[in-house]
N, C-alpha and C. Protein backbone atom coordinates (compact mmCIF):
# COMPACT_ATOMS: atom_id res chain seq x y z
N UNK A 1 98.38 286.54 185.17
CA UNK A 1 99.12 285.63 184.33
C UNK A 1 99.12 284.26 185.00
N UNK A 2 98.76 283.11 184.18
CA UNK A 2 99.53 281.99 185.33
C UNK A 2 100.34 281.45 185.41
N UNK A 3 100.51 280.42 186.25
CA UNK A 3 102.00 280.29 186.94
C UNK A 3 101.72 278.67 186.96
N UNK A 4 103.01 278.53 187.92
CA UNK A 4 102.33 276.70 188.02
C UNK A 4 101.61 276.10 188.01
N UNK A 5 101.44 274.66 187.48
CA UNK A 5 100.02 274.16 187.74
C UNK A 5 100.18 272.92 188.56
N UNK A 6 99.52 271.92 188.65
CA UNK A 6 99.82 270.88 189.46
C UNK A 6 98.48 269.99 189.43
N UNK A 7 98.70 268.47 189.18
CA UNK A 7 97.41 267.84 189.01
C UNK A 7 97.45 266.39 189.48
N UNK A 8 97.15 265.81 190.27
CA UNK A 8 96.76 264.76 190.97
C UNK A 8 95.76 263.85 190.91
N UNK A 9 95.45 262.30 190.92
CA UNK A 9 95.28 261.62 190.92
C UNK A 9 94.83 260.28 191.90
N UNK A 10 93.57 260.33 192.18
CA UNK A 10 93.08 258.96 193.32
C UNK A 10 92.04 258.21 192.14
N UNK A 11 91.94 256.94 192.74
CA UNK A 11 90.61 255.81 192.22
C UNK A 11 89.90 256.18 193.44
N UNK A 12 88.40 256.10 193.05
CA UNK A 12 87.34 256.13 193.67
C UNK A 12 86.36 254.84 193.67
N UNK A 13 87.26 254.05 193.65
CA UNK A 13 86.55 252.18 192.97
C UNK A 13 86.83 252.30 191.98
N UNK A 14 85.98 251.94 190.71
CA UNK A 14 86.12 252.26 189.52
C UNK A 14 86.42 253.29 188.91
N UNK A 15 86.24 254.49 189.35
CA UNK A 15 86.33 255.45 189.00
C UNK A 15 87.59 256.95 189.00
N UNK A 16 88.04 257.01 188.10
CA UNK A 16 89.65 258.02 188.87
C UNK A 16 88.87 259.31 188.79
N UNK A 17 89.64 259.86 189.29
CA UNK A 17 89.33 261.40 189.92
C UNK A 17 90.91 262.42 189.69
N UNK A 18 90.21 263.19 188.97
CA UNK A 18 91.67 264.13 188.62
C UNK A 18 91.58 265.41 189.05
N UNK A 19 92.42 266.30 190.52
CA UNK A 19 92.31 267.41 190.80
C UNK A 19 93.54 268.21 190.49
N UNK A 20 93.06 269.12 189.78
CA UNK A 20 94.34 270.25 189.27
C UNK A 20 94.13 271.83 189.70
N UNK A 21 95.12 272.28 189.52
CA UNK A 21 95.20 273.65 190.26
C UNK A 21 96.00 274.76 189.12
N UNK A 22 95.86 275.66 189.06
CA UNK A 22 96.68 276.55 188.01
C UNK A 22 96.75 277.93 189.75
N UNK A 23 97.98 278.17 189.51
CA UNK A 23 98.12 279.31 190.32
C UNK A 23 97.70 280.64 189.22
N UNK A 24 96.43 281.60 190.03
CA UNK A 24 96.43 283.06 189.82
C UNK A 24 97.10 283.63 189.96
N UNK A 25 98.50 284.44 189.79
CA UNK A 25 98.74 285.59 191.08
C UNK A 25 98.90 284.61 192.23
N UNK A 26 98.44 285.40 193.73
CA UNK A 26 98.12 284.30 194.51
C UNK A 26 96.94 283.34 194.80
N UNK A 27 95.95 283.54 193.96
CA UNK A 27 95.38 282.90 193.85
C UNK A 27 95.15 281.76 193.27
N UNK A 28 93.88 281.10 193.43
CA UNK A 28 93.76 279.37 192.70
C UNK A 28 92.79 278.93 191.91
N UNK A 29 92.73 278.22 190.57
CA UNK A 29 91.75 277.56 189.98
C UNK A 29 91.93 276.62 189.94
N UNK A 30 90.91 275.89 190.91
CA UNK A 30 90.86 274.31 190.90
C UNK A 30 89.75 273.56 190.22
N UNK A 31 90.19 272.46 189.50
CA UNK A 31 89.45 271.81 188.73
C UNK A 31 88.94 270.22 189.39
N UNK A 32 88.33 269.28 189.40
CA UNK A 32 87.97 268.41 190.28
C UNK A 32 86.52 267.68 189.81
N UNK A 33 87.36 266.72 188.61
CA UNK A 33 86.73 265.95 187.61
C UNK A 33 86.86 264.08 187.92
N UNK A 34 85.48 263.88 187.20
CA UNK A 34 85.85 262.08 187.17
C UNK A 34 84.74 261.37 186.40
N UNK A 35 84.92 260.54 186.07
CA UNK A 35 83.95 259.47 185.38
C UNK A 35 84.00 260.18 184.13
N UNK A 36 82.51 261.05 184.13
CA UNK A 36 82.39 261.84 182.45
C UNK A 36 82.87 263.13 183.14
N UNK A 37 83.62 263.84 182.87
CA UNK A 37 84.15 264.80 183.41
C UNK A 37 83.36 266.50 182.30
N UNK A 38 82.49 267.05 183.42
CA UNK A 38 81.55 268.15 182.95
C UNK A 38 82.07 269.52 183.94
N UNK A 39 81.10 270.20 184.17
CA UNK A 39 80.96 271.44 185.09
C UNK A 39 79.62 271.54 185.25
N UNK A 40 79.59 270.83 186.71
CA UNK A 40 78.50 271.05 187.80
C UNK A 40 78.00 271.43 188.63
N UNK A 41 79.44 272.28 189.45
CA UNK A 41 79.30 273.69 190.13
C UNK A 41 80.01 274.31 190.24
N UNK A 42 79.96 275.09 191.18
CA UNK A 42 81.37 276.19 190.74
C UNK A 42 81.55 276.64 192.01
N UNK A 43 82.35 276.97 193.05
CA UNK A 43 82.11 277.77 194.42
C UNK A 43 83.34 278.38 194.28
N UNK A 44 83.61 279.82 194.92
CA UNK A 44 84.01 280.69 195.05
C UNK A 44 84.88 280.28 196.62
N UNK A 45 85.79 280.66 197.41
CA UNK A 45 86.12 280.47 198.79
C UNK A 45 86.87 281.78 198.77
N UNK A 46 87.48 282.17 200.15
CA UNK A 46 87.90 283.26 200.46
C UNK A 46 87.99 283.12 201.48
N UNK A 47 88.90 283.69 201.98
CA UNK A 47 89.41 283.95 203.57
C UNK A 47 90.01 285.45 204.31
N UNK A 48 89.19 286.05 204.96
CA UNK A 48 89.56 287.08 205.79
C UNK A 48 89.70 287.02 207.18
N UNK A 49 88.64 286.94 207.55
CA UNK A 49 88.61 286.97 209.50
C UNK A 49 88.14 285.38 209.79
N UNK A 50 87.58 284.82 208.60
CA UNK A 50 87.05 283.96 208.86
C UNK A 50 86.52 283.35 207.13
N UNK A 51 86.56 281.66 206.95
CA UNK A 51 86.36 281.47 205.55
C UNK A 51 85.60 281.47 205.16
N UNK A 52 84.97 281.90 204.02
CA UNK A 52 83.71 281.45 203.29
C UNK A 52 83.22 281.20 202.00
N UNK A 53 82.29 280.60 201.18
CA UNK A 53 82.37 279.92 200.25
C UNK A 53 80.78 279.95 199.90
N UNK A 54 81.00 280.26 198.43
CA UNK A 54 79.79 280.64 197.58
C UNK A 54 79.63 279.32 196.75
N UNK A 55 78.41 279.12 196.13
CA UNK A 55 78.50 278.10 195.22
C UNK A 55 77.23 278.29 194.00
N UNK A 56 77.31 277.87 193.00
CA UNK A 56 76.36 277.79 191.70
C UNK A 56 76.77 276.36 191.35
N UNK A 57 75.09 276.23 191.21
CA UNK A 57 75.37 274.39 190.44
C UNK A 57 74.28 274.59 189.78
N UNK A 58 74.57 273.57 188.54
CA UNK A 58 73.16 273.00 187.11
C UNK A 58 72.21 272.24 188.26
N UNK A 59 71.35 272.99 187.65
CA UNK A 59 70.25 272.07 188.33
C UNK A 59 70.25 270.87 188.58
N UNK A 60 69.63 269.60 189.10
CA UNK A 60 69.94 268.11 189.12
C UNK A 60 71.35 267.73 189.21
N UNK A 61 72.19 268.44 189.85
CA UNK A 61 73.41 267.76 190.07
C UNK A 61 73.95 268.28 191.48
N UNK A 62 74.84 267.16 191.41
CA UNK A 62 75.23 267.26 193.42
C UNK A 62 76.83 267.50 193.48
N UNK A 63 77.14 268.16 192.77
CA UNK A 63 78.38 268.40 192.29
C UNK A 63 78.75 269.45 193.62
N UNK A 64 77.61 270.56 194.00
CA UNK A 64 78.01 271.41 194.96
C UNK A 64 78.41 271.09 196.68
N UNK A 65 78.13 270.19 197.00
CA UNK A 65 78.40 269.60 198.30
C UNK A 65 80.19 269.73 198.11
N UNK A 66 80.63 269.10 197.13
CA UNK A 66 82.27 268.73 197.19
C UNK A 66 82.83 269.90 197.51
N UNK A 67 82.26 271.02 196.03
CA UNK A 67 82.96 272.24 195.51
C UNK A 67 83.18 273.09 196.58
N UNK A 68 81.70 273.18 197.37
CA UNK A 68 81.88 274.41 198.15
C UNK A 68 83.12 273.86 199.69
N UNK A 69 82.98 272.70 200.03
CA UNK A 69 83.59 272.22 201.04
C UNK A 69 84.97 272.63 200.48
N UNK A 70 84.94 272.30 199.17
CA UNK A 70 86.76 271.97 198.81
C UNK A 70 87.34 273.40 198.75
N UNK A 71 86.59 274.73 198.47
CA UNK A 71 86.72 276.04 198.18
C UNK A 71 87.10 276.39 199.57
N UNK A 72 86.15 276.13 200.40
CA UNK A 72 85.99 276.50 201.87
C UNK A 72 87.76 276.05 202.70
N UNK A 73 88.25 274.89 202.61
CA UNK A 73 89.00 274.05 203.09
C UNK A 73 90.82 274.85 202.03
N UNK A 74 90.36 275.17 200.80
CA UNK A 74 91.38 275.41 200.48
C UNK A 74 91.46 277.00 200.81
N UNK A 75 90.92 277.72 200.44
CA UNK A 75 91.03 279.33 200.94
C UNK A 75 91.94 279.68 202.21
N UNK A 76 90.63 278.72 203.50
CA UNK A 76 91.23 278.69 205.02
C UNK A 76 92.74 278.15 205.49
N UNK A 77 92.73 276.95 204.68
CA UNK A 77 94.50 276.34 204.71
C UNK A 77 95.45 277.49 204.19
N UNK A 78 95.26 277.60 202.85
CA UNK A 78 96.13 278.79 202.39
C UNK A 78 95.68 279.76 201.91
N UNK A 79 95.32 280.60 202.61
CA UNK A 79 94.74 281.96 202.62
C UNK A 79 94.79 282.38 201.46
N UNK A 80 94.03 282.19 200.28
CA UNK A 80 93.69 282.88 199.36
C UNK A 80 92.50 282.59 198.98
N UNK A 81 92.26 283.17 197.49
CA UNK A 81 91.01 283.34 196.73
C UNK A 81 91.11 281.96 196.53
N UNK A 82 89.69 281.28 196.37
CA UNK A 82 90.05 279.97 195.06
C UNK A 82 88.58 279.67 194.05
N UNK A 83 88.75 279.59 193.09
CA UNK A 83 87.68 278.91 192.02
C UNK A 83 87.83 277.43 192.41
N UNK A 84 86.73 276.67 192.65
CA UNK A 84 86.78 275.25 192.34
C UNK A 84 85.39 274.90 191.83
N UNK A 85 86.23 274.03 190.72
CA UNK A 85 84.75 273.96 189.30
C UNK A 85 84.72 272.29 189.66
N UNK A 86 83.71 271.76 189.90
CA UNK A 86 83.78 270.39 190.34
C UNK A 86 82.65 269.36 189.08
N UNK A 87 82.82 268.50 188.87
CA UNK A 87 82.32 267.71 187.86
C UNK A 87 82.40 266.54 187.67
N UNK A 88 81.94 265.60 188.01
CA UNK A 88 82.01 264.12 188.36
C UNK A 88 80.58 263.43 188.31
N UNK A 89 80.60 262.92 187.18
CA UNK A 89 79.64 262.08 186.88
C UNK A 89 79.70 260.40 186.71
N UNK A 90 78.92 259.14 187.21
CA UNK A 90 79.41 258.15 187.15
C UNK A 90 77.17 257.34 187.27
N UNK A 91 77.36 256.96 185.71
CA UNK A 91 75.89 256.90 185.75
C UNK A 91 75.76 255.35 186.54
N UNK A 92 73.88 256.07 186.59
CA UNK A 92 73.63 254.85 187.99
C UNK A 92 74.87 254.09 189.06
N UNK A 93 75.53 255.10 189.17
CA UNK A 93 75.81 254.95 190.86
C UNK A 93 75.35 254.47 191.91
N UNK A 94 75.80 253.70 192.44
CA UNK A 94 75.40 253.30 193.87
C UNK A 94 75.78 254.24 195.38
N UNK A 95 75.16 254.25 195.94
CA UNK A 95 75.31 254.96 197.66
C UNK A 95 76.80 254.40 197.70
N UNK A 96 76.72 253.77 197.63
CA UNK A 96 78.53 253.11 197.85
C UNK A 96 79.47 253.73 197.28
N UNK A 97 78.88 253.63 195.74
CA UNK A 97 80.45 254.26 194.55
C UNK A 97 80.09 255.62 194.96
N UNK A 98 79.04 256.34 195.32
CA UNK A 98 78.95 257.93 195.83
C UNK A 98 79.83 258.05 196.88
N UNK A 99 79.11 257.90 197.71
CA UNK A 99 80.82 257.40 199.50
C UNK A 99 81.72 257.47 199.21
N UNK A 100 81.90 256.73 198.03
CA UNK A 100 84.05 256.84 197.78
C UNK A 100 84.49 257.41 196.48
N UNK A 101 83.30 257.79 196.01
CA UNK A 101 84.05 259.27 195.58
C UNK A 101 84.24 260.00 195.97
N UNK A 102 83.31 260.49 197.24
CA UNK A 102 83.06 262.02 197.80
C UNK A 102 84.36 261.65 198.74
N UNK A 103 84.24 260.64 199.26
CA UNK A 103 85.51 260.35 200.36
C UNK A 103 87.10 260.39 199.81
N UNK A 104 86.83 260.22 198.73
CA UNK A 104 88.44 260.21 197.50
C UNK A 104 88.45 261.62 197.13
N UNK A 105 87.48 262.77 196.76
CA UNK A 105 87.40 263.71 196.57
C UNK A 105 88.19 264.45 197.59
N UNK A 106 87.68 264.26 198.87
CA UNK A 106 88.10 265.18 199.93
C UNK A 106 89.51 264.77 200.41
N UNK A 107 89.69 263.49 200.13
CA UNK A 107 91.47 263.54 200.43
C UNK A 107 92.00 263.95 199.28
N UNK A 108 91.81 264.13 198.23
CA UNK A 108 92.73 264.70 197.24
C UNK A 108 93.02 266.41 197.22
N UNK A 109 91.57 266.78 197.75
CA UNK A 109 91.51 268.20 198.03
C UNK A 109 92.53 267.93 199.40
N UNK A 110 92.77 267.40 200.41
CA UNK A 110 93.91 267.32 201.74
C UNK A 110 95.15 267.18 201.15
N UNK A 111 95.06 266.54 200.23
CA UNK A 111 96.60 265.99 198.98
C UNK A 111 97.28 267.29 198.35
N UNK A 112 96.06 268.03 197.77
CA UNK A 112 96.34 269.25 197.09
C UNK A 112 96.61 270.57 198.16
N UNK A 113 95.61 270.46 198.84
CA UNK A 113 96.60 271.78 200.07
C UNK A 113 97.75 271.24 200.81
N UNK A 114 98.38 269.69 200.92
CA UNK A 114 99.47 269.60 201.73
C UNK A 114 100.23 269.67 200.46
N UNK A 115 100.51 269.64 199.75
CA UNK A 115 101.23 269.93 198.00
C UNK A 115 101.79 271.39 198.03
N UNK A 116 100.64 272.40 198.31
CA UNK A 116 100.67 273.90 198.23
C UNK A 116 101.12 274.04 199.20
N UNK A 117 101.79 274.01 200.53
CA UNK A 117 101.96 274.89 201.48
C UNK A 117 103.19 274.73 201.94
């Protein structure tokens, strides 16, 4: 059944970035969208003796670098399962506006596990 949800908010330059969470049980589905907001990968995380993190992405997209880090990072912080479906598109991008998304990405994923715990 789910339970709370919770959804947050950074700019990435031009660009906002919206990460949300729905509690499983104890588990998590995290969502982690921006610009044209799609589904570009998907990674799995988990934590037992040690964390780890699966990932599926659409071909031509770099969506999986974030997902699996952000799966990996949230599992290990708070020991559970987590889905994170990641999707952020921002056409002809520059190396730059990439940098600070991915860099806005990963503090919001730090935003969202200091939120949860």
């Amino acid at each position: 059944m789910f339970r709370d949800t919770l959804e947050l908010t950074r700019s990435a330059g031009s660009t906002d970035l919206v990460i949300g969470v729905t509690h499983l049980g104890q588990d998590l589905l995290v969502t982690l969208v921006g610009g044209e907001a799609h589904v570009g990968a998907v990674a799995l995380g988990g934590f037992s003796k040690r964390s780890y993190a699966s990932v599926l992405t659409v071909p031509d997209h770099r969506d999986d670098v974030i997902a699996k880090e952000a799966a990996s990072r949230i599992s290990k912080e708070l020991n559970c399962s987590c889905a994170v479906i990641v999707g952020i598109h921002v056409s002809n991008a520059s190396e730059q506006q990439v940098s600070q998304i991915v860099d806005a990405s990963f503090a919001l994923v730090n935003e969202l596990i200091e939120a949860l715990k």
